[in-house]
C-alpha atoms as a PDB file:
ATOM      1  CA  UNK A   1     212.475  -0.363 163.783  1.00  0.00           C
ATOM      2  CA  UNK A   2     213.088  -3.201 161.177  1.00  0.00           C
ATOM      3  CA  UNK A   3     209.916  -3.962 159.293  1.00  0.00           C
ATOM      4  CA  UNK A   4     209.828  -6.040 156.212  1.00  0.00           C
ATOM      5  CA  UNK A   5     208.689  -5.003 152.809  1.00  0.00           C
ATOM      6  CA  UNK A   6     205.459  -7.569 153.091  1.00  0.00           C
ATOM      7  CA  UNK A   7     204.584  -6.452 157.037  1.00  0.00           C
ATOM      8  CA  UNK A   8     204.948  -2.650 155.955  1.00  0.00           C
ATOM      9  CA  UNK A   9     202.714  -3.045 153.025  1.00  0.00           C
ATOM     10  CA  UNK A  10     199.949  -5.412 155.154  1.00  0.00           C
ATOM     11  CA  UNK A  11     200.649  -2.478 158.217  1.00  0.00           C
ATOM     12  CA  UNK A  12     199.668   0.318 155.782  1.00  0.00           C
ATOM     13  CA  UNK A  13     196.826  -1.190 154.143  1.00  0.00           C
ATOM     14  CA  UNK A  14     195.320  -1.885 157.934  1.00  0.00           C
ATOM     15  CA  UNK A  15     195.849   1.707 158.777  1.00  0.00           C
ATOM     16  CA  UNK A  16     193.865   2.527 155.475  1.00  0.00           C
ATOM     17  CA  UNK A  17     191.153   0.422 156.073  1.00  0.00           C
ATOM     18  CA  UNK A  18     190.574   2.123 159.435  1.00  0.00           C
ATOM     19  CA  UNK A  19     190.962   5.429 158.144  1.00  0.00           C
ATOM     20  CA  UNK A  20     187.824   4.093 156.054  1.00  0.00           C
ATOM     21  CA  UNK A  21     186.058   2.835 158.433  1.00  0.00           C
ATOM     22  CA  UNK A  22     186.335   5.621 160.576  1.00  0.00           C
ATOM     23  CA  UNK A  23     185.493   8.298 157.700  1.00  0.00           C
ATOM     24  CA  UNK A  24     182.571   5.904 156.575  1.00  0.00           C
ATOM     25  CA  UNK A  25     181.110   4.386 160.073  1.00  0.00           C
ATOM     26  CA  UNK A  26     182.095   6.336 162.707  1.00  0.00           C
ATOM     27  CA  UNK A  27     181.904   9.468 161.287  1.00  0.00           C
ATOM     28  CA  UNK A  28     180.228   9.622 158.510  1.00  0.00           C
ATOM     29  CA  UNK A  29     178.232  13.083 159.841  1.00  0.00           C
ATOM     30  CA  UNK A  30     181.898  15.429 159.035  1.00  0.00           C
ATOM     31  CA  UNK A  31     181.208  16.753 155.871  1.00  0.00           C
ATOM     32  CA  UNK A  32     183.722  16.228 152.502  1.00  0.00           C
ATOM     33  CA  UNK A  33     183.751  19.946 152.402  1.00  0.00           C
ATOM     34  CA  UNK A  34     184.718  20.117 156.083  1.00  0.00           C
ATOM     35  CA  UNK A  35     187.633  17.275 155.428  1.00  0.00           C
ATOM     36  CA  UNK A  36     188.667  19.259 152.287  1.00  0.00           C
ATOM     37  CA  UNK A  37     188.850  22.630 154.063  1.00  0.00           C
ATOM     38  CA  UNK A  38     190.607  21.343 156.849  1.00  0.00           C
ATOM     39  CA  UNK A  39     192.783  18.608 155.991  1.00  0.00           C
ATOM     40  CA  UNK A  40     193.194  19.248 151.954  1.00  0.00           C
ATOM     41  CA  UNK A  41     191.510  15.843 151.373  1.00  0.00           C
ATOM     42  CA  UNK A  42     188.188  14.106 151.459  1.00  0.00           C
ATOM     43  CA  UNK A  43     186.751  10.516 150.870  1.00  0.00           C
ATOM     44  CA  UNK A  44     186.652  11.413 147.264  1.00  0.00           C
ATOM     45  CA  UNK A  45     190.470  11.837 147.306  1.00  0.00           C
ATOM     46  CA  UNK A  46     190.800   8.457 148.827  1.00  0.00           C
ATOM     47  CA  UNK A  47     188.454   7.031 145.943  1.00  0.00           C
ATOM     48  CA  UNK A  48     190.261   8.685 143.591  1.00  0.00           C
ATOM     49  CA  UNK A  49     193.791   7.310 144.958  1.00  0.00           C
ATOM     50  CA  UNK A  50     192.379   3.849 145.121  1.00  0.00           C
ATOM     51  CA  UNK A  51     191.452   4.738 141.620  1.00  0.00           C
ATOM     52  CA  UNK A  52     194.965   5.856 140.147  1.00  0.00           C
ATOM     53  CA  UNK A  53     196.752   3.285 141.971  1.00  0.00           C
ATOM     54  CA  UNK A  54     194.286   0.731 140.246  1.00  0.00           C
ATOM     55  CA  UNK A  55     194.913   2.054 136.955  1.00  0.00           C
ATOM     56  CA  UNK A  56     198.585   2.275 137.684  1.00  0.00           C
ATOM     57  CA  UNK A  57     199.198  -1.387 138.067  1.00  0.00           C
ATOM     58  CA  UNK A  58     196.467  -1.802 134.450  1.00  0.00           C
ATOM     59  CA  UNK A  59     193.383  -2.392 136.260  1.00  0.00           C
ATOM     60  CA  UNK A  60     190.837  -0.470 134.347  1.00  0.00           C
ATOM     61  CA  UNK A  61     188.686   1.569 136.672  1.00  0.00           C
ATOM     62  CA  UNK A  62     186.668   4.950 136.512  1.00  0.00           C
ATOM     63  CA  UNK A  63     186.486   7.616 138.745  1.00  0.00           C
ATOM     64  CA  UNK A  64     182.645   6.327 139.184  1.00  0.00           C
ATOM     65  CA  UNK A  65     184.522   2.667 139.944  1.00  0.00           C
ATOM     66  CA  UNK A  66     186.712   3.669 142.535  1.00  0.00           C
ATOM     67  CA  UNK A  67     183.961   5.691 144.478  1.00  0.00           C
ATOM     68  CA  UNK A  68     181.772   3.006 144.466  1.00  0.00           C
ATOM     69  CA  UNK A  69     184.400   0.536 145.632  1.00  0.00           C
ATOM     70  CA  UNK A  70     185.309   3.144 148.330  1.00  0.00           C
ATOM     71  CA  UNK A  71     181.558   4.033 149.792  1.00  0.00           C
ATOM     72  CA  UNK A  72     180.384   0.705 149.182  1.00  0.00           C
ATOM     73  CA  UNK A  73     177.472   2.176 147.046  1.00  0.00           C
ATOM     74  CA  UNK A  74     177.344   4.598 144.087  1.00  0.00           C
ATOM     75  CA  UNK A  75     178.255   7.744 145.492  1.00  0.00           C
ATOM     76  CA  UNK A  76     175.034   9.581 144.635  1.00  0.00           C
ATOM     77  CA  UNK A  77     173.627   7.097 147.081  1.00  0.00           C
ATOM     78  CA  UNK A  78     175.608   7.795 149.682  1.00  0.00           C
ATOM     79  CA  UNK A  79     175.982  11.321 149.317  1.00  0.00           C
ATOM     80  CA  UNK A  80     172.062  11.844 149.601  1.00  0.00           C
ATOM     81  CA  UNK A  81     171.924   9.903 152.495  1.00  0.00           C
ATOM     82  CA  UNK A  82     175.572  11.543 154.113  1.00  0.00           C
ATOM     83  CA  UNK A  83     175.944  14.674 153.119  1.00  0.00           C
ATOM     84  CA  UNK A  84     174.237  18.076 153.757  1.00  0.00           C
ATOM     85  CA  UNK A  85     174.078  21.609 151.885  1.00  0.00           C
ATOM     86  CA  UNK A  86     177.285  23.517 152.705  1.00  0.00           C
ATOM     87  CA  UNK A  87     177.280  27.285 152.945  1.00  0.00           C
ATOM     88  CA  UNK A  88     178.650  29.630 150.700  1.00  0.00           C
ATOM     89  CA  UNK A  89     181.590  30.435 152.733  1.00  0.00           C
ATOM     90  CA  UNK A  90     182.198  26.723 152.740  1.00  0.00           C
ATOM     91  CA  UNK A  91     181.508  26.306 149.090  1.00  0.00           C
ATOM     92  CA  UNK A  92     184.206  29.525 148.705  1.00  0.00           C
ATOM     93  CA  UNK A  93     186.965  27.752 150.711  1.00  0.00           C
ATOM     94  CA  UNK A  94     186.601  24.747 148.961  1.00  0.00           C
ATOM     95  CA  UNK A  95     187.506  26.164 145.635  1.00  0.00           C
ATOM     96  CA  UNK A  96     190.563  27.376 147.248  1.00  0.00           C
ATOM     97  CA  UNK A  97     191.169  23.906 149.123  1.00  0.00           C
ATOM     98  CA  UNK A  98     190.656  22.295 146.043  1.00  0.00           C
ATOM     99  CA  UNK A  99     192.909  24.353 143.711  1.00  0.00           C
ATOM    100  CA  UNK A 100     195.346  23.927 145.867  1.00  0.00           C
ATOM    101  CA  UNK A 101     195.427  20.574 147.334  1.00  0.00           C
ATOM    102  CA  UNK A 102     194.141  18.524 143.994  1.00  0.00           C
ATOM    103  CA  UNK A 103     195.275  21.061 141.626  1.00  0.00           C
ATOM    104  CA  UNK A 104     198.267  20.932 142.799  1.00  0.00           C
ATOM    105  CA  UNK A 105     197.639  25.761 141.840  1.00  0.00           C
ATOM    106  CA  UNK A 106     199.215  26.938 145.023  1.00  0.00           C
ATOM    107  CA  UNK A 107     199.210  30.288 145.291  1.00  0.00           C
END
């Protein structure tokens, strides 16, 4: 298939904004931890992405920034109202998600 530069780039940033929808709207009840244990990314990752790639091209923009821009609220907000207490198992494979997956510390 034979997809130009502008259609791929407008294609991809659809198929990101439904990824955030669904992670956001439709199912905001799964957990970051969950995502992170499972998949090796979360909606922070996205933020932070949205973040880097921001900063890449000289927009100046926290970490604080790009979660905002990606929950649509401060992220305290939204993780008070989202997010639950996770168990210490969960807490215990996150560290290892996380060291691996962000940290790039595999083992």
């Amino acid at each position: 298939m034979d997809i130009d530069p502008q259609t791929r780039t407008e294609l991809e940033a659809a198929a990101f904004r439904r990824l955030r929808k669904h992670l956001m709207e439709d199912r905001a009840d799964v957990q970051n931890i969950d995502l992170m244990n499972l998949a090796g990314f979360c909606r922070n990752c996205l933020a932070r992405w949205y973040q880097e790639a921001a900063n890449e091209r000289g927009i100046a923009m926290t970490k604080e920034e790009g979660r905002e821009v990606y929950y649509g609220m401060p992220y305290e907000e939204w993780r008070a109202q989202n997010q639950t207490e996770a168990s210490d198992a969960k807490k215990a494979a996150f560290e290892v998600a996380f060291r691996e997956n962000v940290l790039n510390e595999k083992k």
